[in-house]
N, C-alpha and C. Protein backbone atom coordinates (compact mmCIF):
# COMPACT_ATOMS: atom_id res chain seq x y z
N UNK A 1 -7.65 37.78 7.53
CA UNK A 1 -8.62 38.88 7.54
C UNK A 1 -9.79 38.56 6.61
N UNK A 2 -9.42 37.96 5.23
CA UNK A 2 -10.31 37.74 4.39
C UNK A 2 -11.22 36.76 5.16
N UNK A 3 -10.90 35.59 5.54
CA UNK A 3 -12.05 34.43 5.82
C UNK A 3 -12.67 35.11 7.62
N UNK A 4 -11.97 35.99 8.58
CA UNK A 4 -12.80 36.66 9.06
C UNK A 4 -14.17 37.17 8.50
N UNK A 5 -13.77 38.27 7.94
CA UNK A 5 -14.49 38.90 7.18
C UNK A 5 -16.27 38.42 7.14
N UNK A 6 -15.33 37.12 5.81
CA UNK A 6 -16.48 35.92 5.09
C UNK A 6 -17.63 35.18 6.39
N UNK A 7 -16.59 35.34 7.52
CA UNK A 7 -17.34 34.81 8.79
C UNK A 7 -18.26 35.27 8.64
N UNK A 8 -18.12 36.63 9.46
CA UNK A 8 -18.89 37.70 9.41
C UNK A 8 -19.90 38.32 8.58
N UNK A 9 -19.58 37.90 7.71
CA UNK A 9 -20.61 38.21 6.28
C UNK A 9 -22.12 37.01 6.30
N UNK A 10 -21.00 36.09 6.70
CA UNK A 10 -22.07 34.26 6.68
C UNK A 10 -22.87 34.59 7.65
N UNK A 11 -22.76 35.17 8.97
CA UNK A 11 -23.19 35.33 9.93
C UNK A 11 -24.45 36.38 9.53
N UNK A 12 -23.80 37.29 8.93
CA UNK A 12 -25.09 38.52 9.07
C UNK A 12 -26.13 38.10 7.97
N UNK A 13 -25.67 37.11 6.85
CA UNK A 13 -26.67 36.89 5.94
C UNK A 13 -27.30 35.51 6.51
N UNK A 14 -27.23 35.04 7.67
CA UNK A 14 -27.90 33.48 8.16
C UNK A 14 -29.06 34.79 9.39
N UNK A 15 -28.03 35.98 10.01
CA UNK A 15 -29.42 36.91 10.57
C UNK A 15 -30.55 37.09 9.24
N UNK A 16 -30.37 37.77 8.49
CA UNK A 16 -31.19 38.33 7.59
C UNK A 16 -31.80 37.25 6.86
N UNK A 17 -31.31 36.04 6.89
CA UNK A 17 -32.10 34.62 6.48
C UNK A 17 -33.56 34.80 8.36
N UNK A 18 -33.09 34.34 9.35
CA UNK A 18 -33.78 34.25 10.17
C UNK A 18 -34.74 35.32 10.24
N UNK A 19 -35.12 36.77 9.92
CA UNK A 19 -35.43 38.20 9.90
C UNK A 19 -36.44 37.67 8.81
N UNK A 20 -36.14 37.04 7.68
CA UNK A 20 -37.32 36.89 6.55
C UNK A 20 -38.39 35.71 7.24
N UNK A 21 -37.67 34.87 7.99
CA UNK A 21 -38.95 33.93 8.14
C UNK A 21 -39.66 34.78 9.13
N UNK A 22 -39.42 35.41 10.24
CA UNK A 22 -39.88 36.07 11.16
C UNK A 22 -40.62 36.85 10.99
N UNK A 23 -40.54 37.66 9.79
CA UNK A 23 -41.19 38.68 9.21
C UNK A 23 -40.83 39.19 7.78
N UNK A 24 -41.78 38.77 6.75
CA UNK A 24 -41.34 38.34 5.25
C UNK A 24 -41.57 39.98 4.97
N UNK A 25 -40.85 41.16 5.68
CA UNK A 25 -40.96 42.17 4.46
C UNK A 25 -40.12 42.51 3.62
N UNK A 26 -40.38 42.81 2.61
CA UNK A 26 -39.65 43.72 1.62
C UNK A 26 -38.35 44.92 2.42
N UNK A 27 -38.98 45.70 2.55
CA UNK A 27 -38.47 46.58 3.44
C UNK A 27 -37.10 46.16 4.24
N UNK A 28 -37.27 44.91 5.14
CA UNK A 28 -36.22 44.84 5.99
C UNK A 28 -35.34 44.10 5.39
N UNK A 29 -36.11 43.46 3.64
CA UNK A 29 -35.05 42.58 3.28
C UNK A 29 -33.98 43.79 2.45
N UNK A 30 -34.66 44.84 1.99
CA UNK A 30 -33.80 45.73 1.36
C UNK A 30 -33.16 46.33 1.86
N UNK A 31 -33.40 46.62 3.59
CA UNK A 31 -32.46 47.29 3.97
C UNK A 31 -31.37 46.43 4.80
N UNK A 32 -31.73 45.31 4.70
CA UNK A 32 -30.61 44.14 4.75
C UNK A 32 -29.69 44.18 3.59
N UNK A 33 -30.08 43.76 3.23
CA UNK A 33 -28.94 44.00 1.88
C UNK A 33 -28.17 45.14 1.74
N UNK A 34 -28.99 46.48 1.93
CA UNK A 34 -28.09 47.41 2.21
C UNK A 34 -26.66 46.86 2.84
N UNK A 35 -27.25 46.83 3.92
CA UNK A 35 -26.25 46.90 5.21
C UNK A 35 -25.17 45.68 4.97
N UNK A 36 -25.29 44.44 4.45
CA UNK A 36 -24.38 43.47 3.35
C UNK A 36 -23.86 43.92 3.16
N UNK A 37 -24.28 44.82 1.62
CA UNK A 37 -23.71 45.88 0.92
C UNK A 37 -22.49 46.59 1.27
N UNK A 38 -22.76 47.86 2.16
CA UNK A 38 -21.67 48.30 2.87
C UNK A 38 -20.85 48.16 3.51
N UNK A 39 -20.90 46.24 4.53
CA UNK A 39 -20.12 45.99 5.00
C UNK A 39 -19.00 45.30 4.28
N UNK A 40 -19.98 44.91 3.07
CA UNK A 40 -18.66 44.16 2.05
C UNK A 40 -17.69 45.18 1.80
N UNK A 41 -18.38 46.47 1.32
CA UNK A 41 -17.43 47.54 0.43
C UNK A 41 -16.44 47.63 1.57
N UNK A 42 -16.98 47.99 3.20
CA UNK A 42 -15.92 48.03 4.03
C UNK A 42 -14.58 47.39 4.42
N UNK A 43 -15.33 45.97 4.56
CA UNK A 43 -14.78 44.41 4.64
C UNK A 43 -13.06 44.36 3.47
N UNK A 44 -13.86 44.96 2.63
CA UNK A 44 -12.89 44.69 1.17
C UNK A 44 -11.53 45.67 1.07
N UNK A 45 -12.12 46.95 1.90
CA UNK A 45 -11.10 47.93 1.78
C UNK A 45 -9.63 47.50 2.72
């Protein structure tokens, strides 16, 4: 479950890598991270 997870995590932070070159805002990088954020807290439970 854990290295699922980590998949999944690698995956959404290589999107939000591709999302900054595409379009360098602030904005979508913070609400990227958000969304990291909550999936870790989820991920973890």
């Amino acid at each position: 479950m854990a290295l699922g997870s980590k998949a999944v995590g690698n995956m959404v932070l290589d999107m939000g890598r591709s999302m900054d070159l595409c379009r360098s805002s602030n904005r979508l990088k913070r609400r990227q991270q958000l969304l990291v954020q909550q999936f870790l807290l989820v991920s973890s439970t």
